[in-house]
N, C-alpha and C. Protein backbone atom coordinates (compact mmCIF):
# COMPACT_ATOMS: atom_id res chain seq x y z
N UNK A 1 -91.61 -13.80 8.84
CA UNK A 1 -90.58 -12.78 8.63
C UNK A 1 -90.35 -12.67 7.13
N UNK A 2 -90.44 -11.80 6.66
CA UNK A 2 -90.26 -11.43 4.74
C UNK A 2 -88.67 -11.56 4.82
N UNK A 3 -88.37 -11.87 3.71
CA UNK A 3 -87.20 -11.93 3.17
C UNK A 3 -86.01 -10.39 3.17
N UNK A 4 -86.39 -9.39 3.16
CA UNK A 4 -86.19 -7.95 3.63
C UNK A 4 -85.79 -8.34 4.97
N UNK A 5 -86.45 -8.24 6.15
CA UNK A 5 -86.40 -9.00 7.18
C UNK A 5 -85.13 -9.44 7.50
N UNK A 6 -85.15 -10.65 6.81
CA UNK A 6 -83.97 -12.00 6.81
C UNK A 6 -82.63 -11.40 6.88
N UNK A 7 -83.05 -10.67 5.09
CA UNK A 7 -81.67 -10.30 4.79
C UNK A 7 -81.08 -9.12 6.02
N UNK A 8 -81.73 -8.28 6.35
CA UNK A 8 -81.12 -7.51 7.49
C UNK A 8 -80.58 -7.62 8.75
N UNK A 9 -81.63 -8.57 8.98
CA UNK A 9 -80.95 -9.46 10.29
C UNK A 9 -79.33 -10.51 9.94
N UNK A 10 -79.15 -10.76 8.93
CA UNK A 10 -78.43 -11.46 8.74
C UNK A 10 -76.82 -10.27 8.09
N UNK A 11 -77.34 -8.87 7.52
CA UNK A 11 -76.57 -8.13 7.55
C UNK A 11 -76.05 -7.88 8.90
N UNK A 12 -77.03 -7.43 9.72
CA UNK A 12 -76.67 -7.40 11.12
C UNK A 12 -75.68 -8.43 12.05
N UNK A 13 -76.24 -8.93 11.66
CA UNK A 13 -75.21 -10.06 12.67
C UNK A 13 -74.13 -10.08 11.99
N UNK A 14 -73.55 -10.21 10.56
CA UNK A 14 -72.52 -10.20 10.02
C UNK A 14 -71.53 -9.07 10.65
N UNK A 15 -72.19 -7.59 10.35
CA UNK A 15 -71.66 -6.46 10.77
C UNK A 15 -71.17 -7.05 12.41
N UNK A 16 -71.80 -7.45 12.85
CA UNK A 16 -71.81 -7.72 14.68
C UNK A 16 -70.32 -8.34 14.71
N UNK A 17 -70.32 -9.80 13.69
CA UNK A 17 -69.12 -10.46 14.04
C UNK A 17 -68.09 -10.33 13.30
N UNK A 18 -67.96 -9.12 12.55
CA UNK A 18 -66.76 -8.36 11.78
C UNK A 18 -66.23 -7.65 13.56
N UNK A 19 -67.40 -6.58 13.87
CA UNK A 19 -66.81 -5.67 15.30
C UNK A 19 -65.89 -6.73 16.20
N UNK A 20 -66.37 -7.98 16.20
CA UNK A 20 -66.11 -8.35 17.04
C UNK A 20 -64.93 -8.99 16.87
N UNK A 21 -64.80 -9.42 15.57
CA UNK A 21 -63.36 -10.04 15.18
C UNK A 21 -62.41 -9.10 15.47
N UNK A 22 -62.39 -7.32 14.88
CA UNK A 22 -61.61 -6.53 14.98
C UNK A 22 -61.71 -6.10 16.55
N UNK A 23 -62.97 -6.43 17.40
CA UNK A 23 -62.01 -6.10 18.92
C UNK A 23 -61.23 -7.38 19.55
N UNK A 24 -61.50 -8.68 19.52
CA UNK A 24 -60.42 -9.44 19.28
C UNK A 24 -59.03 -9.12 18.97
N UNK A 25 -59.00 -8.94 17.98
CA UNK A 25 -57.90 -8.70 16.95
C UNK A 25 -56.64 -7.43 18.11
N UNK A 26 -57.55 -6.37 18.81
CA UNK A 26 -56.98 -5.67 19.41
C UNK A 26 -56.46 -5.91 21.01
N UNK A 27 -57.44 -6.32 21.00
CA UNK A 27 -57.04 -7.01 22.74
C UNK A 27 -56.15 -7.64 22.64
N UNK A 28 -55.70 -8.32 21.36
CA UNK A 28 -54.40 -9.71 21.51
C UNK A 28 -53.83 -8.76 21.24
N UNK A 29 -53.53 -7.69 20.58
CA UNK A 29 -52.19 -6.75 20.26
C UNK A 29 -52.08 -6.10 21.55
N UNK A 30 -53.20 -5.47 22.58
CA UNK A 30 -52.81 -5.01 23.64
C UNK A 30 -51.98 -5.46 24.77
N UNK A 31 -52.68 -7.13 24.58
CA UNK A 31 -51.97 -8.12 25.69
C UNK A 31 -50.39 -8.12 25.11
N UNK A 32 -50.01 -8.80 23.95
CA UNK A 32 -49.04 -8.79 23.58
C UNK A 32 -47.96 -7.12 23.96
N UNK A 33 -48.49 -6.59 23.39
CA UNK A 33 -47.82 -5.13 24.02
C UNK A 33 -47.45 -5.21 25.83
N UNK A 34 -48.61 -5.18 26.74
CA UNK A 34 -48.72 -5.78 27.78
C UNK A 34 -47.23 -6.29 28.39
N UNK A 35 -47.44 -7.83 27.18
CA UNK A 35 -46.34 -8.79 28.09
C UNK A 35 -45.02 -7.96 27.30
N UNK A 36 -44.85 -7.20 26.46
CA UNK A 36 -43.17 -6.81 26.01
C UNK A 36 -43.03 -5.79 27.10
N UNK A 37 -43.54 -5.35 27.92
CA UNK A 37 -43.50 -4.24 28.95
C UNK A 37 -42.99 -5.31 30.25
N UNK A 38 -43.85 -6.29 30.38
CA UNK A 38 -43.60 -7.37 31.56
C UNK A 38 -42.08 -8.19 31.09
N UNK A 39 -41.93 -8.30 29.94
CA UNK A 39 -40.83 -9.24 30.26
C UNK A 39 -39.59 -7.80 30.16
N UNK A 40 -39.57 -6.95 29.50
CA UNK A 40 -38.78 -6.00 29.20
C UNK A 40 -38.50 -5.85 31.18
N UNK A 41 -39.51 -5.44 32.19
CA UNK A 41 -39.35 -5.13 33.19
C UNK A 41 -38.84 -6.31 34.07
N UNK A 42 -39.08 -7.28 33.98
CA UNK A 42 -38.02 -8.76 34.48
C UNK A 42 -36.87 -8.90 33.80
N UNK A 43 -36.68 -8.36 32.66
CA UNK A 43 -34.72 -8.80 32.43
C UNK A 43 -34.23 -7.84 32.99
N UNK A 44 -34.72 -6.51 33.60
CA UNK A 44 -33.93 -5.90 34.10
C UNK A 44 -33.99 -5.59 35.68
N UNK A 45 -35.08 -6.51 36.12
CA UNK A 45 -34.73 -6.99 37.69
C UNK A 45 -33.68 -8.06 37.71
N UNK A 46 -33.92 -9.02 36.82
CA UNK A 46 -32.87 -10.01 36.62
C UNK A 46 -30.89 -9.63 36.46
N UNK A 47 -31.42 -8.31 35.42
CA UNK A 47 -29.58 -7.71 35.59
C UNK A 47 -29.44 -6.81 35.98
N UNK A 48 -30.15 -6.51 37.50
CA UNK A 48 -29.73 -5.83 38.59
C UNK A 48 -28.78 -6.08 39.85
N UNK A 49 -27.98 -5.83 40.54
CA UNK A 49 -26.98 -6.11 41.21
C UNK A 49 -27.54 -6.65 42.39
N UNK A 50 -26.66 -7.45 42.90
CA UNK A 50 -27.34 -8.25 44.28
C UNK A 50 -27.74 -6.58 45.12
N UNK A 51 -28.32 -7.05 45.98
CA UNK A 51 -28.58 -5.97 47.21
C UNK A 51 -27.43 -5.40 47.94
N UNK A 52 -27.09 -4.45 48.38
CA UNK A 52 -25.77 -4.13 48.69
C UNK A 52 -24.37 -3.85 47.98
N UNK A 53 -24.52 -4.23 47.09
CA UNK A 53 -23.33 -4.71 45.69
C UNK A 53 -23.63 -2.71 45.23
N UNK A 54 -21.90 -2.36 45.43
CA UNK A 54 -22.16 -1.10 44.37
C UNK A 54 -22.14 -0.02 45.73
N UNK A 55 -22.13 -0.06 47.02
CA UNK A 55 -22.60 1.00 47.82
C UNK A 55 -21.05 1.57 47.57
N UNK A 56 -20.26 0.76 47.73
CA UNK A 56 -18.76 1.65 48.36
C UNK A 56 -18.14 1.93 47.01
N UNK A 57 -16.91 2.66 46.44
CA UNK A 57 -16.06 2.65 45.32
C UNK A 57 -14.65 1.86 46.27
N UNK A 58 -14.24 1.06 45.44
CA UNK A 58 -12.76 0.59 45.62
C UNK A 58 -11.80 0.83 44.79
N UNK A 59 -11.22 2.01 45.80
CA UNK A 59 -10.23 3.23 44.57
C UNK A 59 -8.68 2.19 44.35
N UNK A 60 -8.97 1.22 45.28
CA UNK A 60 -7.04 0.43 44.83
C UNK A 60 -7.31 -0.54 43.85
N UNK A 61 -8.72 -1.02 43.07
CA UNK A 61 -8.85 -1.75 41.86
C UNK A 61 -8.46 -0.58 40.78
């Protein structure tokens, strides 16, 4: 393999594991996004009223 060769293959793969760092890089921002949607949607099952709670008004309070 000539040195031409070398060096390209070795550009190549560089280029390869730059792409790959930056799709990394995005998938953890997606997941993260992800879980602020998941926990955002559990604090507010959490401060939701028991079942039943809320049907009637109690006009003498």
């Amino acid at each position: 393999m000539s040195t031409v060769g070398i060096a390209s293959t070795m550009i190549a793969m560089q280029s390869e594991q730059t792409r790959m760092g930056i799709q990394t890089a995005m998938v953890k921002q997606q997941v993260q996004a992800d879980q602020g949607v998941v926990d955002l949607l559990a604090s507010a099952v959490q401060a939701s009223p028991a079942p039943g709670t809320g049907l009637t008004v109690d006009k003498t309070a």
